[in-house]
Protein backbone atom coordinates (compact mmCIF):
# COMPACT_ATOMS: atom_id res chain seq x y z
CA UNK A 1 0.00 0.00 0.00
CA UNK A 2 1.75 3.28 -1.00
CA UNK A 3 1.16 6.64 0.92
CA UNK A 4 -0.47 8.59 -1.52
CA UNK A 5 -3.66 6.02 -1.58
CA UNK A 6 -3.26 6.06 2.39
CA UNK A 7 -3.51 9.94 2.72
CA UNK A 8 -6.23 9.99 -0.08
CA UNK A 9 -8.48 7.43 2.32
CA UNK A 10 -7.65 9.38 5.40
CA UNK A 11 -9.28 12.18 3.29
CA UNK A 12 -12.18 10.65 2.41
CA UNK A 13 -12.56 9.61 5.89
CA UNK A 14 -12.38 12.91 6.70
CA UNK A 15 -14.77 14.14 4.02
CA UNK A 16 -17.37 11.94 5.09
CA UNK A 17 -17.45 12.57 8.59
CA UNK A 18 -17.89 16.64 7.91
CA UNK A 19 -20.58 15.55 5.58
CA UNK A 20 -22.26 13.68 8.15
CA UNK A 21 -21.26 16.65 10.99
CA UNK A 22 -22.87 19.39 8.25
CA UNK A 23 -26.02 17.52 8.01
CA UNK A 24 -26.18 16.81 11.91
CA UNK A 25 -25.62 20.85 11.99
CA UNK A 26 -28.41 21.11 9.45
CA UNK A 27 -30.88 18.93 11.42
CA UNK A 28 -30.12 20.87 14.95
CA UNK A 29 -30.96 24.16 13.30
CA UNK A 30 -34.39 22.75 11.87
CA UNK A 31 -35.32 21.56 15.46
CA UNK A 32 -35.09 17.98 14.89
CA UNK A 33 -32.15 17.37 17.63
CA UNK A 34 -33.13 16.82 20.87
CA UNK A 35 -30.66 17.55 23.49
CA UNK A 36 -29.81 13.94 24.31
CA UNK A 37 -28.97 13.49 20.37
CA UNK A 38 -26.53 16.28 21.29
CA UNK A 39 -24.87 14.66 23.18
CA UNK A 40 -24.43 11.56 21.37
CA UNK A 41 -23.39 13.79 18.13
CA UNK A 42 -20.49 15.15 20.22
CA UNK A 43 -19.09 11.97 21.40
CA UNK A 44 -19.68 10.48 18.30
CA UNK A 45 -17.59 13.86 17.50
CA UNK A 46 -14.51 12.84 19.72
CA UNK A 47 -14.76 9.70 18.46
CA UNK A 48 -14.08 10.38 15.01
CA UNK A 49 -11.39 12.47 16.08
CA UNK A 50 -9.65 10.01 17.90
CA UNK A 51 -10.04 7.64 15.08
CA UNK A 52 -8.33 10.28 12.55
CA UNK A 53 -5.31 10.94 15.34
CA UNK A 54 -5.08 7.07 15.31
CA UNK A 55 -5.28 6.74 11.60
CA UNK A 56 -2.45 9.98 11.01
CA UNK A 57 -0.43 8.20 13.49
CA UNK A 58 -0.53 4.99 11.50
CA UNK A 59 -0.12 6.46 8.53
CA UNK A 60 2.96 8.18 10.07
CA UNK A 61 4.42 5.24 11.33
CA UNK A 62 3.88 3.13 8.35
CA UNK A 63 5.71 6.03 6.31
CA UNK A 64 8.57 5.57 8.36
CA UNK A 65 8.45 1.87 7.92
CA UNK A 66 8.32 2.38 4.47
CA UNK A 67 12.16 4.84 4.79
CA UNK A 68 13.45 2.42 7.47
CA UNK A 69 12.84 -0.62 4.93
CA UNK A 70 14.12 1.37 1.86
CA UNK A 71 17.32 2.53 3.65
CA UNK A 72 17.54 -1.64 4.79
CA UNK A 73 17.50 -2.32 1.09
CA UNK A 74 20.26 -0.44 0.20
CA UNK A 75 22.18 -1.35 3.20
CA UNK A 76 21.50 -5.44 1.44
CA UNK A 77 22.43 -4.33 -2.04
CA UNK A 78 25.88 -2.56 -0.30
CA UNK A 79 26.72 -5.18 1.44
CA UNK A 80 25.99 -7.54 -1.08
CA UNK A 81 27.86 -5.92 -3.66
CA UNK A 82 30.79 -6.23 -1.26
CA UNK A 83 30.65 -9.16 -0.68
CA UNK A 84 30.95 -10.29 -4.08
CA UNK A 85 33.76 -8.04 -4.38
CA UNK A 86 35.46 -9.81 -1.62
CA UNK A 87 35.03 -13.19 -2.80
CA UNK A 88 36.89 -12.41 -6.01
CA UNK A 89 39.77 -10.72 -3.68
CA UNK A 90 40.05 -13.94 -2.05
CA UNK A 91 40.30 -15.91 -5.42
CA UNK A 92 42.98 -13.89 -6.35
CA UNK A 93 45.03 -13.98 -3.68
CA UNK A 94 44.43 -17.90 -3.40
CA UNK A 95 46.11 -18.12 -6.95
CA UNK A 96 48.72 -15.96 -6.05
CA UNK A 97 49.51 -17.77 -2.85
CA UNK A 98 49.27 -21.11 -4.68
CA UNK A 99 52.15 -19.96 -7.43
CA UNK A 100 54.22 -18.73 -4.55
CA UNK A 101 53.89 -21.78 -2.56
CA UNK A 102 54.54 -24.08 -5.73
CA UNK A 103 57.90 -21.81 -6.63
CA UNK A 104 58.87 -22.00 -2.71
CA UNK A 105 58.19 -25.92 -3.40
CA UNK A 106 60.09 -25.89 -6.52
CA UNK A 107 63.14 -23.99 -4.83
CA UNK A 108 63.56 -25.91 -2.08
CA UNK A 109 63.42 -29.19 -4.20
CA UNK A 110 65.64 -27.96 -6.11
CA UNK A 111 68.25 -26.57 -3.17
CA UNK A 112 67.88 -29.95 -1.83
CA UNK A 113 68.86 -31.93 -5.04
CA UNK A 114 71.59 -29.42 -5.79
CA UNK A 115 73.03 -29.92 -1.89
CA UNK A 116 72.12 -33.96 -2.23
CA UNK A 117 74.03 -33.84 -5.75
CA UNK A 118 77.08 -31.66 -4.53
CA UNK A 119 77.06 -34.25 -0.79
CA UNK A 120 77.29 -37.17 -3.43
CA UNK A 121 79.70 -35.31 -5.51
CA UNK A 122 82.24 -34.71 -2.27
CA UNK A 123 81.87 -38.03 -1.30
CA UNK A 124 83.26 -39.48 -4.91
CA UNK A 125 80.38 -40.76 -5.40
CA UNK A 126 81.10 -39.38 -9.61
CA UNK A 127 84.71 -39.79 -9.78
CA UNK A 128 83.95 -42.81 -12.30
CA UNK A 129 87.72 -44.84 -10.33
CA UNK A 130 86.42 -48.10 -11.29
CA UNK A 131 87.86 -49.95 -7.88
């Protein structure tokens, strides 16, 4: 329900209870009120007023609502979009982390064969003496 249609009921609310307060006005001046009917017509009155003050206040409120859930939205779509942008951070960086730990991998294998080859090396392990 949007506000416009809310404040255009609240008007015809309003409308049609000074209608019916006109032609209670009309009917006192022609004599046909008595004074108990008077009385009824004034608390009938307050009534109506209290109802409008309860309707402007709900009408009120539900505006706000209406801001508070808009500003929500955005807050979603923000954080959302963040998100996303976070999760495709965090794919990059994987990759990069998984190239620098296969290089690291590949460095120290090859440190290792290099110190394994030059141990073997020292220890004339290659010095082809037959005997």
């Amino acid at each position: 329900v949007n506000a416009p249609y809310l404040c255009a009921m609240l008007s015809e609310g309003t409308r049609r209870a000074q209608l019916l307060h006109d032609q209670a006005g009309q009917d006192q001046g022609s004599g046909g009120a008595a004074g108990g009917d008077t009385d009824t017509l004034g608390r009938v009155q307050d009534q109506l007023g209290a109802v409008q003050n309860v309707m402007r206040q709900n009408v009120d409120q539900m505006l706000t609502n209406i801001e508070h859930a808009q500003t929500l939205e955005t807050s979603s779509a923000e954080l959302s979009s963040n998100a996303r942008a976070f999760q495709s951070a965090g794919r990059r960086v994987r990759k990069q982390m998984w190239w620098q730990n296969l290089k690291m991998k590949l460095y120290l294998g090859a440190a290792i064969t290099a110190a394994l080859l030059l141990i073997l090396w020292w220890a004339g392990a290659f010095s082809g003496g037959g005997g």
